[in-house]
C-alpha atoms as a PDB file:
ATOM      1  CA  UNK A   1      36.819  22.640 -28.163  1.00  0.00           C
ATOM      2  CA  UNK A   2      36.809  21.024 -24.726  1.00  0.00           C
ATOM      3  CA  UNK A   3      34.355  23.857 -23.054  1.00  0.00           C
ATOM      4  CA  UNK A   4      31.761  23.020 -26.351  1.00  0.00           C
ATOM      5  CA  UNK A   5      32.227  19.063 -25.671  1.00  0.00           C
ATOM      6  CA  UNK A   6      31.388  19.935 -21.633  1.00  0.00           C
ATOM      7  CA  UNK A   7      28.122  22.598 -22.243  1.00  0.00           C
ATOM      8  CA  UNK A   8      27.131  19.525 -24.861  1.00  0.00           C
ATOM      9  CA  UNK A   9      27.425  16.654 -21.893  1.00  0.00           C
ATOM     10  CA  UNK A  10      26.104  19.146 -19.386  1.00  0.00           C
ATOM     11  CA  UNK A  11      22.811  19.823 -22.066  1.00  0.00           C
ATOM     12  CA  UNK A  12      22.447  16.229 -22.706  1.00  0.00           C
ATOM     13  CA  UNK A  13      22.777  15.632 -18.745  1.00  0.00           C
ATOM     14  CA  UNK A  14      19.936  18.081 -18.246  1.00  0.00           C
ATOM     15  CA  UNK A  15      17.517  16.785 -20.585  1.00  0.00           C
ATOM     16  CA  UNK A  16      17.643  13.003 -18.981  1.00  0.00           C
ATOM     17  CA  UNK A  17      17.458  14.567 -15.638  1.00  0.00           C
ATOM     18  CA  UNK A  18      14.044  14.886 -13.127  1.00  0.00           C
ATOM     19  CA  UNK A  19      10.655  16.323 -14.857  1.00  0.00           C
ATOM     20  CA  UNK A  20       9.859  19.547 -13.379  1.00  0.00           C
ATOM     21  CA  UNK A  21       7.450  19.425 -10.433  1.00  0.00           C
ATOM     22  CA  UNK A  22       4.667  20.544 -12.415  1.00  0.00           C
ATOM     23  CA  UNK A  23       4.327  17.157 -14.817  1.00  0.00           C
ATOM     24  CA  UNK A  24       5.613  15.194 -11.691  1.00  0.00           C
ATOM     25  CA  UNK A  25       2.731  16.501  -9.635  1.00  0.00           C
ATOM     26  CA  UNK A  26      -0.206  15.850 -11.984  1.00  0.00           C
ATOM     27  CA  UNK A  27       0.632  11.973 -12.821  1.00  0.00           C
ATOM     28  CA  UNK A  28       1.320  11.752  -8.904  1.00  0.00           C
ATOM     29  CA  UNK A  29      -2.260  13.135  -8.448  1.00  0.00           C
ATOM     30  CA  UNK A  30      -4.693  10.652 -10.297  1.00  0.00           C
ATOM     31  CA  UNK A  31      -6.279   8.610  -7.795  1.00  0.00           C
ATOM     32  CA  UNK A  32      -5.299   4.359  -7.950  1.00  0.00           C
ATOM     33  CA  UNK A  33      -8.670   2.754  -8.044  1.00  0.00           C
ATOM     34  CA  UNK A  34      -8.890  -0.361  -5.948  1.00  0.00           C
ATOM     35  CA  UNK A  35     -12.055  -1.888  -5.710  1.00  0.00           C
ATOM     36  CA  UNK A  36     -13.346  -5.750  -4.551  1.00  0.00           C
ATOM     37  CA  UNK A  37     -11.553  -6.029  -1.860  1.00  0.00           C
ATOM     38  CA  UNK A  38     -13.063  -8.528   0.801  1.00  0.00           C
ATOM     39  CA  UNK A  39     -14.399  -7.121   3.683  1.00  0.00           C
ATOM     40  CA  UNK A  40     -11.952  -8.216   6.428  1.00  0.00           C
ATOM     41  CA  UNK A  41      -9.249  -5.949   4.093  1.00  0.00           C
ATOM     42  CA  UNK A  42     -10.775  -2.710   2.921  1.00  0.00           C
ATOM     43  CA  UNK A  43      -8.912   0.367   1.969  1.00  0.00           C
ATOM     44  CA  UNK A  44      -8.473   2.081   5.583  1.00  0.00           C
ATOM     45  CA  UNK A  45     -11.124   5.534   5.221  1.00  0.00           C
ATOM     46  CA  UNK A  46      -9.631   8.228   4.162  1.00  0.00           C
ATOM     47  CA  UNK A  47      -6.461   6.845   3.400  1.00  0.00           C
ATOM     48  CA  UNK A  48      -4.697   7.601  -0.430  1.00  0.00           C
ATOM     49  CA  UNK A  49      -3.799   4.502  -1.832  1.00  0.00           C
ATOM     50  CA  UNK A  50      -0.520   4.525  -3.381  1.00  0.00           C
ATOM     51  CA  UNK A  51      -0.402   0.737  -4.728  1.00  0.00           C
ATOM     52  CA  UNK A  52      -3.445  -1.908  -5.441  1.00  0.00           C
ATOM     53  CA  UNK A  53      -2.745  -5.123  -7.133  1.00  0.00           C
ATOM     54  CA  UNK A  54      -5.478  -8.334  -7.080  1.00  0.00           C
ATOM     55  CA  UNK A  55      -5.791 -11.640  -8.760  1.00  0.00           C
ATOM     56  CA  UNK A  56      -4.792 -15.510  -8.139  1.00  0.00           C
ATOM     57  CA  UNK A  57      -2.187 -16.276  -5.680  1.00  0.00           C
ATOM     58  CA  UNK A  58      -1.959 -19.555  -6.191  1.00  0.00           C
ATOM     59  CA  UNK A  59      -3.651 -22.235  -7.440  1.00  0.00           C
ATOM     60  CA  UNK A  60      -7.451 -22.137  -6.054  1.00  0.00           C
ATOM     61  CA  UNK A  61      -6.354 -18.583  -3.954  1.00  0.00           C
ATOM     62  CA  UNK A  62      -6.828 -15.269  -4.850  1.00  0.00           C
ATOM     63  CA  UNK A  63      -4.864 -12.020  -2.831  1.00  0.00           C
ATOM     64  CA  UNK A  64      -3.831  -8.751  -3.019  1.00  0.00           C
ATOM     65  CA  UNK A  65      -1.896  -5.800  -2.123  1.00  0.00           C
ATOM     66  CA  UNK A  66      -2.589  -2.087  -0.794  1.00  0.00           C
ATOM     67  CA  UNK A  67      -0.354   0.318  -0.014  1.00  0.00           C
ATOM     68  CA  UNK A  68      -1.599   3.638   1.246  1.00  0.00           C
ATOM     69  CA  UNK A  69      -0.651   6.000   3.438  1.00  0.00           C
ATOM     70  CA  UNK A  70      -2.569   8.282   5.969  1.00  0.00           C
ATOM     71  CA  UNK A  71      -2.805  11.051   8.230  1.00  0.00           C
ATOM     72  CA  UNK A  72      -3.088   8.975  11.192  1.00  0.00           C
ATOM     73  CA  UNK A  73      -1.006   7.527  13.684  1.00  0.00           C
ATOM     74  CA  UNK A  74       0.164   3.728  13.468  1.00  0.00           C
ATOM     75  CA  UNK A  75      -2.097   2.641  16.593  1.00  0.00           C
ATOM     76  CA  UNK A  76      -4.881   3.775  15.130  1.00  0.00           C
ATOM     77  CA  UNK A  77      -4.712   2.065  11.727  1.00  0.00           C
ATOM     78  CA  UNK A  78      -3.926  -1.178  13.393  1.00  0.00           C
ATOM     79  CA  UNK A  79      -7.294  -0.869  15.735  1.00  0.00           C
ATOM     80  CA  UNK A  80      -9.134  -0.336  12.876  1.00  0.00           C
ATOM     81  CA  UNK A  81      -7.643  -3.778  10.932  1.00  0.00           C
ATOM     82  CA  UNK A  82      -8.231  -5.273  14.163  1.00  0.00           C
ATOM     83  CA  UNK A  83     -11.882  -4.726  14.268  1.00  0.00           C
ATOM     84  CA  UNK A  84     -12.592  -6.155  10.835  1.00  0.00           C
ATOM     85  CA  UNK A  85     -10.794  -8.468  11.402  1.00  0.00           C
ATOM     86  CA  UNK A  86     -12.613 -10.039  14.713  1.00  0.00           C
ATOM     87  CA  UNK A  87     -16.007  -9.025  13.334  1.00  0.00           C
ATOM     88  CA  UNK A  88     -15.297 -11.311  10.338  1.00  0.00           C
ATOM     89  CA  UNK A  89     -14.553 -14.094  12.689  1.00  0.00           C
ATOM     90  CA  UNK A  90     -10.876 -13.964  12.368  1.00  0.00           C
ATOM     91  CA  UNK A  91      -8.541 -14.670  15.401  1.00  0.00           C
ATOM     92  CA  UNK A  92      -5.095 -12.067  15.337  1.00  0.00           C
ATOM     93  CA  UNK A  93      -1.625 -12.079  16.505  1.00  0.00           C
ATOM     94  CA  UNK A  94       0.328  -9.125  16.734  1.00  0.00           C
ATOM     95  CA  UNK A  95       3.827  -8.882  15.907  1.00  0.00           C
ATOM     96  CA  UNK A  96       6.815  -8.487  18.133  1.00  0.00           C
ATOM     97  CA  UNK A  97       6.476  -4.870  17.139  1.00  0.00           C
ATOM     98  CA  UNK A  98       3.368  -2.448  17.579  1.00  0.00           C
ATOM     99  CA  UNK A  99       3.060  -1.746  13.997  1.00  0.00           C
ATOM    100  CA  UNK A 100       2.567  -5.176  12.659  1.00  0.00           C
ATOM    101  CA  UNK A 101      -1.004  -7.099  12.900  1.00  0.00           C
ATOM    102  CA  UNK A 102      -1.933 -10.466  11.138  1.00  0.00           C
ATOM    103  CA  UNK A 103      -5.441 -12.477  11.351  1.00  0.00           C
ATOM    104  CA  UNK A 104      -6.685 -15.539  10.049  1.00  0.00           C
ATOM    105  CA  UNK A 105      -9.177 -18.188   9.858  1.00  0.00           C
ATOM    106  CA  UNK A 106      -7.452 -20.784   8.102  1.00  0.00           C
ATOM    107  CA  UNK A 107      -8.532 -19.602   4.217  1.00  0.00           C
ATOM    108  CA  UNK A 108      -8.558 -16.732   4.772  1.00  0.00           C
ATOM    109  CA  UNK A 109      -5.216 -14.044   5.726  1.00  0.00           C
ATOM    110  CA  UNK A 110      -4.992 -10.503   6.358  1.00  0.00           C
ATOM    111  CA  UNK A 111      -1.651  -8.801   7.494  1.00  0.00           C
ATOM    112  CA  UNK A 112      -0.782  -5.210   7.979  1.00  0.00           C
ATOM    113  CA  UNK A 113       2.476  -3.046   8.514  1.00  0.00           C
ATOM    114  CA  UNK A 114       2.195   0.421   9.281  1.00  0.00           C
ATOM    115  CA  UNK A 115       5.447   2.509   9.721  1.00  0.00           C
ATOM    116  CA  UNK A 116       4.914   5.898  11.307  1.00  0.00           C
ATOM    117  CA  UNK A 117       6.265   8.675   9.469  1.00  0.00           C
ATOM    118  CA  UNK A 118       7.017  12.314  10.606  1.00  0.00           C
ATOM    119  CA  UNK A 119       4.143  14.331  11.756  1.00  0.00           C
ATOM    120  CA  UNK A 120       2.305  11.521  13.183  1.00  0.00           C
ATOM    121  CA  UNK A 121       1.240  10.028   9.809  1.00  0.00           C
ATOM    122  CA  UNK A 122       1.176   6.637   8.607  1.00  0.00           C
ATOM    123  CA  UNK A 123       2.810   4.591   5.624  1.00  0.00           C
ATOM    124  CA  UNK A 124       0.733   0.662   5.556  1.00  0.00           C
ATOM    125  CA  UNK A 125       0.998  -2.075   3.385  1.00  0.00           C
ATOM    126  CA  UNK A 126      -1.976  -4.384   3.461  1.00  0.00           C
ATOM    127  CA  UNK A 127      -1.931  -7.787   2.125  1.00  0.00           C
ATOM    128  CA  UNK A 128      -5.008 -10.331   1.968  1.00  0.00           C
ATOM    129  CA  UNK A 129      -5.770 -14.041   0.650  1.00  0.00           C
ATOM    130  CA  UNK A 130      -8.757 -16.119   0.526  1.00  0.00           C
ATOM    131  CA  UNK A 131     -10.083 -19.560  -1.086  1.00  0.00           C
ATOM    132  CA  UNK A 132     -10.687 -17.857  -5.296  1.00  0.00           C
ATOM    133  CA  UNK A 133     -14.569 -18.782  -5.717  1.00  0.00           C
ATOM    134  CA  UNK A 134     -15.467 -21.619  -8.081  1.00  0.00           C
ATOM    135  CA  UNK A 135     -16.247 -20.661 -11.198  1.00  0.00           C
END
């Protein structure tokens, strides 16, 4: 009785366990949509975006969230935050660390952390907020 109680717990055990990688690789393959964003926070090119969440912030702000991840290295993720950021007429501070950047103009924030992971690839988060526009 005991070895038909154990193949029963072991059976139940399997059935609750991990999908195989088959149906684990096709959900993990539909591109996240994440459009709007302001132009001092766009999805970094060629990235894949693995999280992208919008709306108000607080009252009279609206923000958001990107994570993504890339083939490139940290440095040159940051550069390219950078740039946006000082052509939008943002001033920047980097963080104690080279893998943290954050720019602002009083309304309007933009911070990035990018963690570099094997190979010489990236993992970012982006996060942005700005004055929400009357209605």
């Amino acid at each position: 009785m005991k070895p038909l109680i154990a193949a029963t717990a072991l059976l139940a055990l399997a059935a609750c366990g991990p999908k195989p990688a088959a149906e684990t690789k096709t959900a993990a393959a539909a591109p996240i949509p994440c459009e709007g964003l302001p132009e001092y926070a766009p999805v970094y090119p060629g990235a894949k975006v693995t999280l992208c969440t919008q709306g108000e912030a607080a009252p009279g702000k609206i923000g958001g969230a990107v994570g993504f991840t890339s083939p490139d290295a940290p440095g040159a993720i940051l550069a390219f935050y950078r740039a946006k950021a000082a052509a939008s007429g943002m001033s920047g501070i980097d963080g104690d660390v080279a893998i943290v950047f954050r720019a602002d103009d009083g309304p309007r924030v933009v911070r990035i952390q990018v963690l570099p992971e094997a190979g010489g690839s990236s993992t970012a988060i982006l996060t942005w907020e700005a004055a929400a526009k009357p209605s």
